[in-house]
C-alpha atoms as a PDB file:
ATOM      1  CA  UNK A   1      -1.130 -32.305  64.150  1.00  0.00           C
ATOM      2  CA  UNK A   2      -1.235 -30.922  60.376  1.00  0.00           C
ATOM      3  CA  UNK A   3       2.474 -29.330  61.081  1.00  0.00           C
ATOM      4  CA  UNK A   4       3.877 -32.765  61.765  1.00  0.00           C
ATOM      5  CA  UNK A   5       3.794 -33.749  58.443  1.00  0.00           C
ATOM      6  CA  UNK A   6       6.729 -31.308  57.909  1.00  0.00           C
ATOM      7  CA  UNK A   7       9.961 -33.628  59.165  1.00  0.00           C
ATOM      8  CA  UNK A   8      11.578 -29.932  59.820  1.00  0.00           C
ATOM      9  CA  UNK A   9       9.265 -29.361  62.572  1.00  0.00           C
ATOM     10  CA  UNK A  10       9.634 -32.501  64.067  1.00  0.00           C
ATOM     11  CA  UNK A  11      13.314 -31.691  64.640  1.00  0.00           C
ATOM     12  CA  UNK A  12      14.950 -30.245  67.545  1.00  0.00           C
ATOM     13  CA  UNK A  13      14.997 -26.133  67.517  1.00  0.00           C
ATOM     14  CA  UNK A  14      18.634 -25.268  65.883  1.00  0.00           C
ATOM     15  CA  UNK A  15      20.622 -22.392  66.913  1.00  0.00           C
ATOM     16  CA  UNK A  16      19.994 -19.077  63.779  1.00  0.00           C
ATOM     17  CA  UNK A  17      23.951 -19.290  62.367  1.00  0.00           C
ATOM     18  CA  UNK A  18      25.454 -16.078  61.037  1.00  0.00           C
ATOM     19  CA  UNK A  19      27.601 -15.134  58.343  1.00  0.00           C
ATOM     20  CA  UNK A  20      29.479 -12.460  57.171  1.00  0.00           C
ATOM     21  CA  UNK A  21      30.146 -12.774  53.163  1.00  0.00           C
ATOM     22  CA  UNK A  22      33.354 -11.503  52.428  1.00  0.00           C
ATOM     23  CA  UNK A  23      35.592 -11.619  49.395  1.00  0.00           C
ATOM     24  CA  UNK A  24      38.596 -13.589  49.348  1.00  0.00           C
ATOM     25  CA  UNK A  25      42.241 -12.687  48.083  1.00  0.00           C
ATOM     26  CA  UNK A  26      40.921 -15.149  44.679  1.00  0.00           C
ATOM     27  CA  UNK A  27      38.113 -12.292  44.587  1.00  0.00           C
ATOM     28  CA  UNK A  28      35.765 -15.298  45.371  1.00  0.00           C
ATOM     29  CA  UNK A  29      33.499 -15.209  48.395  1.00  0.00           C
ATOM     30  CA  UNK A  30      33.552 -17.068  51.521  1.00  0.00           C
ATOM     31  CA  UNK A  31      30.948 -16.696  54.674  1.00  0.00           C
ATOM     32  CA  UNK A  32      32.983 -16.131  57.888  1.00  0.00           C
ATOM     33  CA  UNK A  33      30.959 -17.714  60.794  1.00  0.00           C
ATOM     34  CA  UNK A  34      29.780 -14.570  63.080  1.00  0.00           C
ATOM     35  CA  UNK A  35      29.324 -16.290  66.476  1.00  0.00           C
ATOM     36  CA  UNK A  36      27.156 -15.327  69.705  1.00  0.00           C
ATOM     37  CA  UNK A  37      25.718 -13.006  67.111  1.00  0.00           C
ATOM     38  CA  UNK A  38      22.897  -9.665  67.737  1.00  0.00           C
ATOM     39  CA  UNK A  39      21.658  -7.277  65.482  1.00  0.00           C
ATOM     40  CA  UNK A  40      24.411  -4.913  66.156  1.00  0.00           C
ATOM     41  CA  UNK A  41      26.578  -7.510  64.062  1.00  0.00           C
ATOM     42  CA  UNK A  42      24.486  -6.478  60.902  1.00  0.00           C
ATOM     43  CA  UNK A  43      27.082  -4.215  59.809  1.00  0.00           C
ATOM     44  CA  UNK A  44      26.338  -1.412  56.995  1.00  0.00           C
ATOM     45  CA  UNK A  45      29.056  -1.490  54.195  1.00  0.00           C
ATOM     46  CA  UNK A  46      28.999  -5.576  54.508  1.00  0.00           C
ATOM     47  CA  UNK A  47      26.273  -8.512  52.787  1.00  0.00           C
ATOM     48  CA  UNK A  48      25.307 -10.868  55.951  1.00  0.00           C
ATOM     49  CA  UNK A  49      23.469 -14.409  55.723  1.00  0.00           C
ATOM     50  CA  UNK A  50      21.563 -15.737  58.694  1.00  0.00           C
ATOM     51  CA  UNK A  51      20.656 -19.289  58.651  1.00  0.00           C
ATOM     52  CA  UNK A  52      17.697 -20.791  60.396  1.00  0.00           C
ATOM     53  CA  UNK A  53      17.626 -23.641  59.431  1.00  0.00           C
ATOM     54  CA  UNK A  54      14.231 -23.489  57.784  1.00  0.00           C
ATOM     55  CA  UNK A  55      15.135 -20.671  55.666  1.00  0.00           C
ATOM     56  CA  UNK A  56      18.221 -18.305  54.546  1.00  0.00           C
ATOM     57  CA  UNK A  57      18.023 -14.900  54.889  1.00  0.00           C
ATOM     58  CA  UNK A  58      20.368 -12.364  52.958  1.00  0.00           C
ATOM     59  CA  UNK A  59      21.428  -8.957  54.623  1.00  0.00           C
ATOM     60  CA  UNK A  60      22.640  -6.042  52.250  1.00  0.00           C
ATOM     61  CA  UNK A  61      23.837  -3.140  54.643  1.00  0.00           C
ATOM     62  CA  UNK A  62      22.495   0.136  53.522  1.00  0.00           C
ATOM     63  CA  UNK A  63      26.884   0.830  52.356  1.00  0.00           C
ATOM     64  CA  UNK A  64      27.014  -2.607  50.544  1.00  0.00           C
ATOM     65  CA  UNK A  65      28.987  -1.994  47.144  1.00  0.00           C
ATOM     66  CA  UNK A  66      26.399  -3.462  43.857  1.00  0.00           C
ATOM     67  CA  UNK A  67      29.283  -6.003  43.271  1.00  0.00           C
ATOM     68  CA  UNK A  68      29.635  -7.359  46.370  1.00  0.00           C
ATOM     69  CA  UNK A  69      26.199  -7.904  47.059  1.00  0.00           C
ATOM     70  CA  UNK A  70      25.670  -9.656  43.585  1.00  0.00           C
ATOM     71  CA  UNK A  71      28.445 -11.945  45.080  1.00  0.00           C
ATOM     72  CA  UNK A  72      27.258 -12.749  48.199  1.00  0.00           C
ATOM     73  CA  UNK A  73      23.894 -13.607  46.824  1.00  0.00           C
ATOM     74  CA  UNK A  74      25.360 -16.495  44.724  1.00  0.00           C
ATOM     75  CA  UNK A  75      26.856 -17.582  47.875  1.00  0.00           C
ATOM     76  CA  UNK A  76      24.273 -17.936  49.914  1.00  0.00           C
ATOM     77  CA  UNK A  77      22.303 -19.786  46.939  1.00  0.00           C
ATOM     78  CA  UNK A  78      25.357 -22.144  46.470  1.00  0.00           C
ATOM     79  CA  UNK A  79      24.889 -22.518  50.478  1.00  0.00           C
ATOM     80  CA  UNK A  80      21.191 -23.188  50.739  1.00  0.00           C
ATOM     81  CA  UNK A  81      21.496 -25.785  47.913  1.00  0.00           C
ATOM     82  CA  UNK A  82      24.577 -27.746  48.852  1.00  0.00           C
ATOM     83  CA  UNK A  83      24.519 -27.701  52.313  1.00  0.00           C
ATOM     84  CA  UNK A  84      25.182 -31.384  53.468  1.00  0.00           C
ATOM     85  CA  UNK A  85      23.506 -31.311  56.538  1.00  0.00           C
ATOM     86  CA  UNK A  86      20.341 -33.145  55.449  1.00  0.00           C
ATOM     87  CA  UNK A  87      17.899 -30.246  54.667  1.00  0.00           C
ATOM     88  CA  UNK A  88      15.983 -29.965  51.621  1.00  0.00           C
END
């Protein structure tokens, strides 16, 4: 019963969401929504973000250039903080 406590895990299990982090023509990044994702979407020379929900995960491909990856970090921080869909 201690878990309860947590309103998170009192919700209904949510589908893991995948991103690829890509930079835009602006040289900004944007996530591109990776759908009926596996592991063999993790791809080597890109940065990835998986979503659960609970917790974001960042991906850095073995290939991933330093600048991109610096990128797609701040991304996925922007994302975990501003994301409107009620989460903390």
């Amino acid at each position: 019963k201690e878990y309860a406590k947590y309103k998170l895990l009192e919700d209904e299990p949510r589908d893991a969401r995948l991103f690829d982090l890509l930079p835009g023509e602006t040289g900004a990044f944007y996530a591109k929504e990776v759908f009926n994702h596996s592991q063999a979407d993790l791809i080597n020379d890109d940065v990835m973000m998986l979503d659960l929900y609970t917790e974001v995960f960042v991906w850095i491909g073995s290939d991933a250039e330093e600048k991109e990856t610096e990128a797609a970090i701040k991304l996925a921080m922007d994302y975990a903080r501003k994301n409107p869909d009620g989460r903390n």
